[in-house]
N, C-alpha and C. Protein backbone atom coordinates (compact mmCIF):
# COMPACT_ATOMS: atom_id res chain seq x y z
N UNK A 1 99.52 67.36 69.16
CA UNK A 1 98.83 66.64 70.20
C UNK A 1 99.23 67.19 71.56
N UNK A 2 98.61 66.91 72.35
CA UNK A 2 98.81 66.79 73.72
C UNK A 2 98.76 65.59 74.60
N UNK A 3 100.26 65.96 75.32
CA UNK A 3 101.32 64.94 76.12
C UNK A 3 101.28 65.14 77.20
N UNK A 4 100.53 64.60 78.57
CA UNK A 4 101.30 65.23 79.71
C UNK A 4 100.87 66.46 79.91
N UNK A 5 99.47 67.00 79.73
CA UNK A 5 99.40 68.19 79.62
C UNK A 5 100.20 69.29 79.03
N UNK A 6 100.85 69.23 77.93
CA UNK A 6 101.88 69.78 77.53
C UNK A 6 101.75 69.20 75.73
N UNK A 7 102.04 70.53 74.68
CA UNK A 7 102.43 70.41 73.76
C UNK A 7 103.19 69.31 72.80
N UNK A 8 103.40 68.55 72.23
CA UNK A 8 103.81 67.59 71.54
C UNK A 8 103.61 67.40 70.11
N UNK A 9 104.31 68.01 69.62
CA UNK A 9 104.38 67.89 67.82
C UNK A 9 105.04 66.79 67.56
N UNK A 10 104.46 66.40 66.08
CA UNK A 10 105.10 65.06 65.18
C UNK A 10 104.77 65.34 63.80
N UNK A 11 105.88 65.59 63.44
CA UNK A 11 105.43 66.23 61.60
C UNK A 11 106.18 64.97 61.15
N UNK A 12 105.39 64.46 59.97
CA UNK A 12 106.09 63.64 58.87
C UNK A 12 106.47 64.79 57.72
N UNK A 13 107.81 64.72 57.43
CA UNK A 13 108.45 65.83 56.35
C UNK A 13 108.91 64.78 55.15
N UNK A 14 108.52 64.22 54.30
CA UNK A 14 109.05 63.37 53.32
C UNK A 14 109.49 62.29 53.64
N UNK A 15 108.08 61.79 54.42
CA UNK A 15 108.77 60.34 54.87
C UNK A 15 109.48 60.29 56.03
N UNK A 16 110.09 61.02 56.57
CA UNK A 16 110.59 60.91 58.11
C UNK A 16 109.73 61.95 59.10
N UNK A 17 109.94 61.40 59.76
CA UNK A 17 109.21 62.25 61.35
C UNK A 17 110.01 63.20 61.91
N UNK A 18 109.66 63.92 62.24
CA UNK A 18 110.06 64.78 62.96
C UNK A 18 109.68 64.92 64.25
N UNK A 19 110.32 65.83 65.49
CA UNK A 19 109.18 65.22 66.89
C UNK A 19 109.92 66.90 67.16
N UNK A 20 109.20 67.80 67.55
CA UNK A 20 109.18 68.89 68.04
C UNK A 20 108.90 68.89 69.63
N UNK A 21 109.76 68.54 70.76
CA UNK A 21 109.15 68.46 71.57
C UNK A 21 109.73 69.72 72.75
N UNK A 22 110.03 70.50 71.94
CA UNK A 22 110.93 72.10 72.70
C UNK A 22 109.06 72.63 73.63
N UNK A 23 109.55 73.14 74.83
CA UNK A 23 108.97 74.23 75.53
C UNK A 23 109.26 75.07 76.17
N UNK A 24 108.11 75.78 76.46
CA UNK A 24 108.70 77.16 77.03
C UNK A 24 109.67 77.37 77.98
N UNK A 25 109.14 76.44 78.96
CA UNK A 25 110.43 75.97 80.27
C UNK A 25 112.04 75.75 79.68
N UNK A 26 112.07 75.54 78.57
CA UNK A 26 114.09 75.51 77.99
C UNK A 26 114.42 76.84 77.84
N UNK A 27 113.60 77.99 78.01
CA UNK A 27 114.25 79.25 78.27
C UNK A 27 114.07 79.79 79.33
N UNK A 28 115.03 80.96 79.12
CA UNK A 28 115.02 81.90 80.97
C UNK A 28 114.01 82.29 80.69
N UNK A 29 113.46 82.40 81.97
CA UNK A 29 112.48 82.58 83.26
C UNK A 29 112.12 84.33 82.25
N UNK A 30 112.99 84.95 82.19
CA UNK A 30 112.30 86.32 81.70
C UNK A 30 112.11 86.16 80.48
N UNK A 31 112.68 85.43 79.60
CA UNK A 31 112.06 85.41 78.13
C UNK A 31 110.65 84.58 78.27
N UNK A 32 110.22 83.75 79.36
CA UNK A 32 109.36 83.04 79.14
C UNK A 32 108.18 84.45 79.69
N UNK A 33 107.84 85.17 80.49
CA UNK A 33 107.67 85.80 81.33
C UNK A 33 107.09 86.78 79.97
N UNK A 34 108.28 87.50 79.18
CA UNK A 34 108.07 88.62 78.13
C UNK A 34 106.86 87.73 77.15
N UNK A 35 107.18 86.79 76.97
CA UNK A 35 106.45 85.81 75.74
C UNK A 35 104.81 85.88 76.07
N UNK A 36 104.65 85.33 77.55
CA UNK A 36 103.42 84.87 77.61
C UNK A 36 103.01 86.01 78.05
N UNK A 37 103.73 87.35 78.25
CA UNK A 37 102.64 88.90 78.44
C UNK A 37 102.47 89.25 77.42
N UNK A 38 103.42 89.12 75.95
CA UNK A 38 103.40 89.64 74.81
C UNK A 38 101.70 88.59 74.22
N UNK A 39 101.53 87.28 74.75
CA UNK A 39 100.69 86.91 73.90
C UNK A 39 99.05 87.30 74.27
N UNK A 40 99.67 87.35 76.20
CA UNK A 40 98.11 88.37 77.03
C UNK A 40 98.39 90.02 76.18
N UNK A 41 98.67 90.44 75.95
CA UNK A 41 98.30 91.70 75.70
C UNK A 41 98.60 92.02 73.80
N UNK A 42 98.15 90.95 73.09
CA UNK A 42 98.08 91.32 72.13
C UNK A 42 97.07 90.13 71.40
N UNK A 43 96.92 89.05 72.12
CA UNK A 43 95.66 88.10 71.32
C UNK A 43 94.99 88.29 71.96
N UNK A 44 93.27 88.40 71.90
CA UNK A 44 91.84 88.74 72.71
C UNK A 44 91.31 87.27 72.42
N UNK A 45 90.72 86.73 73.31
CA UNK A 45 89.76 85.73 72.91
C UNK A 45 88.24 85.76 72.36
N UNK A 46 87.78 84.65 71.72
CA UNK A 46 86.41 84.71 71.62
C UNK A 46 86.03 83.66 71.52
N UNK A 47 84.59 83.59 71.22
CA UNK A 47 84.19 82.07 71.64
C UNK A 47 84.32 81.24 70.31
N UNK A 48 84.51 81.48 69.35
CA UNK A 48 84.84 80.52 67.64
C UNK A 48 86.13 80.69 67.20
N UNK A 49 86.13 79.57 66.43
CA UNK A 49 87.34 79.58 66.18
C UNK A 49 87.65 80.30 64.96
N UNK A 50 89.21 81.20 65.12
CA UNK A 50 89.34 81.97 63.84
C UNK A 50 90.15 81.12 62.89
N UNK A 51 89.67 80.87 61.90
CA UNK A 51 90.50 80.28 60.62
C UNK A 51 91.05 80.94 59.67
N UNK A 52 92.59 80.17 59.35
CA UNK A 52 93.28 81.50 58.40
C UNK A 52 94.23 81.47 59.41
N UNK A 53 94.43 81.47 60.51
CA UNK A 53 95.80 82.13 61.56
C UNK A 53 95.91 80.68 62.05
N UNK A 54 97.02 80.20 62.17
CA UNK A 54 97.39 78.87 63.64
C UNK A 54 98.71 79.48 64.07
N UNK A 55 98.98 78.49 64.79
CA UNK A 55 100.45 78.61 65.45
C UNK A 55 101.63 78.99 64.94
N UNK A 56 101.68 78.34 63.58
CA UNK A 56 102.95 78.54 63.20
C UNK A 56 102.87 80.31 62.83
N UNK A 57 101.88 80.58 62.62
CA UNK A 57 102.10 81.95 61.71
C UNK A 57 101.71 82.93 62.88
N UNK A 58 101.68 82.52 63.71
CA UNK A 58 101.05 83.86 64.90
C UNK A 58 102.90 83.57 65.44
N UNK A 59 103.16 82.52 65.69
CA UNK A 59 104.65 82.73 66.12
C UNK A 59 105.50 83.60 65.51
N UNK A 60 105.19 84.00 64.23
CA UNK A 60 106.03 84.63 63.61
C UNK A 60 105.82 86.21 63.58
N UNK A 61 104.41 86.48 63.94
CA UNK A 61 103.70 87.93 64.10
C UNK A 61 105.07 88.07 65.88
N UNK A 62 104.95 87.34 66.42
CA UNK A 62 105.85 87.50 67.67
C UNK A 62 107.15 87.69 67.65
N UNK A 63 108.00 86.65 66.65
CA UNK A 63 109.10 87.11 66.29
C UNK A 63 109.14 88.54 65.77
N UNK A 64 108.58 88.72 64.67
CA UNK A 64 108.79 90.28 64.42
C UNK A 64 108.81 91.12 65.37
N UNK A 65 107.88 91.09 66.10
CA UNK A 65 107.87 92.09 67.11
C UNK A 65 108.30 92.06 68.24
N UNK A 66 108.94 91.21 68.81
CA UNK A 66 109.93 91.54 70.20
C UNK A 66 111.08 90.49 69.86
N UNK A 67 111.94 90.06 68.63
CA UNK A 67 112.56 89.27 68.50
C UNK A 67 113.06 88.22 68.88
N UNK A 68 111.95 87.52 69.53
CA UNK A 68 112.11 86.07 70.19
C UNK A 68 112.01 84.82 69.50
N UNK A 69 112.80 83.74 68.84
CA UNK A 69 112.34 82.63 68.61
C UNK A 69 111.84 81.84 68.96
N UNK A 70 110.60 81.21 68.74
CA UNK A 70 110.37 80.28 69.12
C UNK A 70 110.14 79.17 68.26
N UNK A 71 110.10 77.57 68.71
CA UNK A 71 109.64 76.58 67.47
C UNK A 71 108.39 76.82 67.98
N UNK A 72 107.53 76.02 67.22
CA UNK A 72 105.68 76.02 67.01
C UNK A 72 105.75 75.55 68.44
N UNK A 73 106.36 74.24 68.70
CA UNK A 73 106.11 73.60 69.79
C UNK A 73 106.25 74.72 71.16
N UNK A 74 107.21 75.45 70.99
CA UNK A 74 107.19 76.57 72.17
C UNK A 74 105.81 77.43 72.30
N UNK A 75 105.78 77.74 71.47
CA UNK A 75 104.78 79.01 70.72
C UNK A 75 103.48 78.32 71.14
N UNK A 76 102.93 77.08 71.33
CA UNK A 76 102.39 76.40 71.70
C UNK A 76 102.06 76.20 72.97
N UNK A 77 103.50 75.93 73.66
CA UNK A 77 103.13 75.89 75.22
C UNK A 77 102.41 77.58 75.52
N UNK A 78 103.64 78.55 74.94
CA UNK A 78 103.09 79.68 75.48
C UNK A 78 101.47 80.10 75.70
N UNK A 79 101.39 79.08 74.48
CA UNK A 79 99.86 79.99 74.09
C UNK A 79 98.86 79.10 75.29
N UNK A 80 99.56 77.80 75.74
CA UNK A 80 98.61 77.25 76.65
C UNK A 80 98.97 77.96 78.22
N UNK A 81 99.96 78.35 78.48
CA UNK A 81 100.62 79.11 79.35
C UNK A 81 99.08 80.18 79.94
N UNK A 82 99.20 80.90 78.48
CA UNK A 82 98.28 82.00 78.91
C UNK A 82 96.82 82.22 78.55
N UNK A 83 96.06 80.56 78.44
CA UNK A 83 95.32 80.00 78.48
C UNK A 83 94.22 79.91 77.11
N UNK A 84 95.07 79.89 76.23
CA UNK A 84 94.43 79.50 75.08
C UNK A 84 94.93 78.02 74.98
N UNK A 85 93.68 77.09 74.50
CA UNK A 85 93.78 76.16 74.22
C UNK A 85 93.58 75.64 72.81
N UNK A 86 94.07 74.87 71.64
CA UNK A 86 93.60 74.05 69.90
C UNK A 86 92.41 73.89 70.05
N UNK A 87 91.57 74.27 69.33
CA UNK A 87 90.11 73.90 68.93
C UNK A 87 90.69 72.51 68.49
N UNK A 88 91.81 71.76 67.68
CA UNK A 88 91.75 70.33 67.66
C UNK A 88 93.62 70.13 67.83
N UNK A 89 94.02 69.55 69.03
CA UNK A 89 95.16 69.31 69.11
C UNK A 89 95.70 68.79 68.43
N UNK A 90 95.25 67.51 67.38
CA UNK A 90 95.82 66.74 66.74
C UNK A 90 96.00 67.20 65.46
N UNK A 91 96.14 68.90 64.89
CA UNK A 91 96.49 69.49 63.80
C UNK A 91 98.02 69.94 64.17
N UNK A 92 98.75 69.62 63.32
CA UNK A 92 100.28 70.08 63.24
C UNK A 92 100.26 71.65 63.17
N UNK A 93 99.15 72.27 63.38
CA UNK A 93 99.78 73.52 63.17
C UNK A 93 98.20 74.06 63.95
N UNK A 94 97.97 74.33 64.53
CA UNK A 94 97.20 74.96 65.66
C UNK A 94 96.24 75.65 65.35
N UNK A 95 95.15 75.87 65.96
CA UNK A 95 93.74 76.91 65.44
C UNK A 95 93.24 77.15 67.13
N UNK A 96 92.88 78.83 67.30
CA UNK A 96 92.65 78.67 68.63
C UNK A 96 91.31 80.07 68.19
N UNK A 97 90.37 79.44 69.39
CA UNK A 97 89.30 80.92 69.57
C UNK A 97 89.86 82.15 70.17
N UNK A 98 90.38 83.34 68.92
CA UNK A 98 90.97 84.19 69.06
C UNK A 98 90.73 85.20 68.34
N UNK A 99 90.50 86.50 68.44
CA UNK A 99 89.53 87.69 67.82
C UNK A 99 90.59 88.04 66.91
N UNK A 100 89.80 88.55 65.80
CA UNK A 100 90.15 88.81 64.63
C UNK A 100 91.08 90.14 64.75
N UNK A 101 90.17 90.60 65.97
CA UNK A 101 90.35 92.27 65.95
C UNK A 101 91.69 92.53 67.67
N UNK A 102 92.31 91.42 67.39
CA UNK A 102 93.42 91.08 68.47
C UNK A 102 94.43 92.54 67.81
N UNK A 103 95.25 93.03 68.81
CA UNK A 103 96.01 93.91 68.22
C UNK A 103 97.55 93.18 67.35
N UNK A 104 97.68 91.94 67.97
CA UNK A 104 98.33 90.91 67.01
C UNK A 104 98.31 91.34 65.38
N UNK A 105 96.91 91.31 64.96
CA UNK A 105 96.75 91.36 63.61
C UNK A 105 97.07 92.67 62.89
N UNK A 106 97.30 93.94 63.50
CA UNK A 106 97.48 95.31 63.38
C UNK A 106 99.02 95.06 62.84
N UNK A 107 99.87 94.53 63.30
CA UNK A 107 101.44 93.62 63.01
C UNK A 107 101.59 93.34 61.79
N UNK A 108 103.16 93.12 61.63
CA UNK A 108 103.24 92.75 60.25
C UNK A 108 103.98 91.39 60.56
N UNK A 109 103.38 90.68 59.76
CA UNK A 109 104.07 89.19 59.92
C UNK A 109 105.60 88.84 59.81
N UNK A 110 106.38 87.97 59.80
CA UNK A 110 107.37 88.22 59.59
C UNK A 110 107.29 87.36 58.30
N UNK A 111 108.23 87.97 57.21
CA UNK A 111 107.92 87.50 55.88
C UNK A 111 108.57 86.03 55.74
């Protein structure tokens, strides 16, 4: 969901909740900086939404490749950072209008 203009996860994991509420702002200024150029210069937009990819698993195409962690909830702000927005916020795990043919996908996921 969205809080405050801002990211807000709530996973139920077996009966308890979980509340993911980490963003980009809890890291330095240059990791935030590397993150949201790494996500401009490697996701392209388009106007539908691509299904098959959300948040959690594009975060991890990122980890591999410039070794940054992030939780979803970060990975999230970033992605609103650099102006991708959820085709439906209220999915725990994110779907955004983003080209297939992004150089993102050229990457190898992290296993």
């Amino acid at each position: 969901m969205i809080k405050n203009g801002r990211p807000y996860t709530v996973n139920n994991l077996f009966g308890r909740e979980a509340i993911d509420d980490d963003l980009l702002d809890s890291l330095e200024p240059g990791i935030q900086k590397t993150v949201v150029e790494w996500i401009r210069e490697n996701i392209y937009p388009r106007k539908t939404v691509l299904l098959g990819h959300t948040s959690y698993g594009l975060k991890h195409y990122l980890q591999n490749d410039i070794k940054i962690y992030l939780t979803n909830n970060q990975f999230k702000d970033a992605m609103m950072k650099a102006g991708y927005y959820p085709t439906d916020p209220d999915e725990l795990n994110w779907h955004y209008c983003i080209s297939a043919k992004s150089p993102i996908f050229k990457k190898e996921p992290m296993a």
